[in-house]
C-alpha atoms as a PDB file:
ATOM      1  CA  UNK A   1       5.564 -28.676 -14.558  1.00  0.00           C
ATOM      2  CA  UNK A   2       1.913 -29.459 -16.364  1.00  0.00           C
ATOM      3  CA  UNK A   3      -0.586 -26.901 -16.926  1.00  0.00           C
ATOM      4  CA  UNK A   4      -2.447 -27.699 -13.844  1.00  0.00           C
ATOM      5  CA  UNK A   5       0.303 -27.827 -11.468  1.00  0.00           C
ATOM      6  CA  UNK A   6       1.598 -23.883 -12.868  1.00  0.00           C
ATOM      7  CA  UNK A   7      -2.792 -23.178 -12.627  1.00  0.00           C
ATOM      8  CA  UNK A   8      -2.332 -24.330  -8.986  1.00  0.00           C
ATOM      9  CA  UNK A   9       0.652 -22.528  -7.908  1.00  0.00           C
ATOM     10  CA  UNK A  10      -0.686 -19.502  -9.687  1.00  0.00           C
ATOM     11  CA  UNK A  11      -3.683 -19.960  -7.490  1.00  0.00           C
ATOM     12  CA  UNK A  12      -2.100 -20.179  -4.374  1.00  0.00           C
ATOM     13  CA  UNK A  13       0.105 -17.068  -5.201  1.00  0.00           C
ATOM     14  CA  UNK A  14      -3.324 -15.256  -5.763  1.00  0.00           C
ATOM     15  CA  UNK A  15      -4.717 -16.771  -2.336  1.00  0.00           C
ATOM     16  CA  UNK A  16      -1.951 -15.721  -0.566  1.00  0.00           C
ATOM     17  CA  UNK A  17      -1.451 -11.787  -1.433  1.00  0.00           C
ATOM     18  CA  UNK A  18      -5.183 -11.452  -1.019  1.00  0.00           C
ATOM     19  CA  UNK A  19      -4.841  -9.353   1.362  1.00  0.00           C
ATOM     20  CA  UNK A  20      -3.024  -6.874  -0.316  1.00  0.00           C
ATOM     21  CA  UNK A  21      -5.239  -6.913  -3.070  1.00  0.00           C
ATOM     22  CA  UNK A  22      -8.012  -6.472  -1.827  1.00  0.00           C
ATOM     23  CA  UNK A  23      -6.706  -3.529   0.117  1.00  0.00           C
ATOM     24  CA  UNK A  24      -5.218  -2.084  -3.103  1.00  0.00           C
ATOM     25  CA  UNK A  25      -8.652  -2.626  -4.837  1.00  0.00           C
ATOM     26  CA  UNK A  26     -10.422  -1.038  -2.147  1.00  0.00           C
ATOM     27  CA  UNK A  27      -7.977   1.843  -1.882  1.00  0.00           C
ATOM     28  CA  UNK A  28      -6.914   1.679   1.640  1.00  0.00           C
ATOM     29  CA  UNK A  29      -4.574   4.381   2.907  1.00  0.00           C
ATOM     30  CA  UNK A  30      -2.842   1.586   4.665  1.00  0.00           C
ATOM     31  CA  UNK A  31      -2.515  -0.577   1.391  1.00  0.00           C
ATOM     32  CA  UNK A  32       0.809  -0.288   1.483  1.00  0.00           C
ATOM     33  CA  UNK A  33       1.388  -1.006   4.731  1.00  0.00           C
ATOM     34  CA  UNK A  34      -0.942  -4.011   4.845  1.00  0.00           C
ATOM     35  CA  UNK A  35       0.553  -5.968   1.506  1.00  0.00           C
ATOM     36  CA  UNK A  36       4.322  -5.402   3.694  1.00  0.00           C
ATOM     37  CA  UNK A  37       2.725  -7.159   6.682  1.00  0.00           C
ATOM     38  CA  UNK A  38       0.672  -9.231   4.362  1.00  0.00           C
ATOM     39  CA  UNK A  39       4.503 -10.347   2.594  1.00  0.00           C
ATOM     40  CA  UNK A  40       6.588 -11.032   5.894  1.00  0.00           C
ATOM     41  CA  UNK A  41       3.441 -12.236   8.381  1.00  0.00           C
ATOM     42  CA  UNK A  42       1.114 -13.717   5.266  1.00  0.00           C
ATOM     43  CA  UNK A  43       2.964 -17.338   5.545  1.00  0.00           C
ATOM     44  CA  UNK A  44       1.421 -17.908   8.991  1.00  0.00           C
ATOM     45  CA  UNK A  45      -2.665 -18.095   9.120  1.00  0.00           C
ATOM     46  CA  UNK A  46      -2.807 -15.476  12.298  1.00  0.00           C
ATOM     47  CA  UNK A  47      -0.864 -12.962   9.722  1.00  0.00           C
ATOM     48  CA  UNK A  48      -2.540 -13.269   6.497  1.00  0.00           C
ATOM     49  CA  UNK A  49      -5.686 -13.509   9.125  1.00  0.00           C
ATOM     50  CA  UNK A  50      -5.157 -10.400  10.127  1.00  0.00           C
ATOM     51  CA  UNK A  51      -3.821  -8.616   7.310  1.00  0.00           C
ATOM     52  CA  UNK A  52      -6.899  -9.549   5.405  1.00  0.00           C
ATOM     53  CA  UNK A  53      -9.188  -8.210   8.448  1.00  0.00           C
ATOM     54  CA  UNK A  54      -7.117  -5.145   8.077  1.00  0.00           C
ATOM     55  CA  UNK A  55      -7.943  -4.873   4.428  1.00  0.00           C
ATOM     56  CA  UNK A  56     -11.227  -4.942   4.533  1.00  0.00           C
ATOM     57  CA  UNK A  57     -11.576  -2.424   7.649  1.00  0.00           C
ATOM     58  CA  UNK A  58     -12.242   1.328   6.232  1.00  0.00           C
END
């Protein structure tokens, strides 16, 4: 793998927990429960959609 391609997966990993991150940065009492839903839903768009509303709802 080249130095871009592990840039670009690392990227993508970022992307796609986003949701919980945001919701750990923010310190949401659901932040827990969001990054679960976040892991198991995130791989469709209408899960990590939702998850990412979620996070940024107080």
């Amino acid at each position: 793998m080249t130095s871009t391609g592990a840039l670009v997966l690392i990227a993508l990993v970022v992307i796609y927990f986003l949701p919980g991150l945001v919701a750990a940065r923010r310190k949401h009492r659901n932040a827990t429960a969001i990054g679960i839903c976040n892991l198991l839903f995130g791989w469709t768009f209408i899960g990590w959609g939702i998850s990412l509303i979620w996070a940024f709802k107080d």
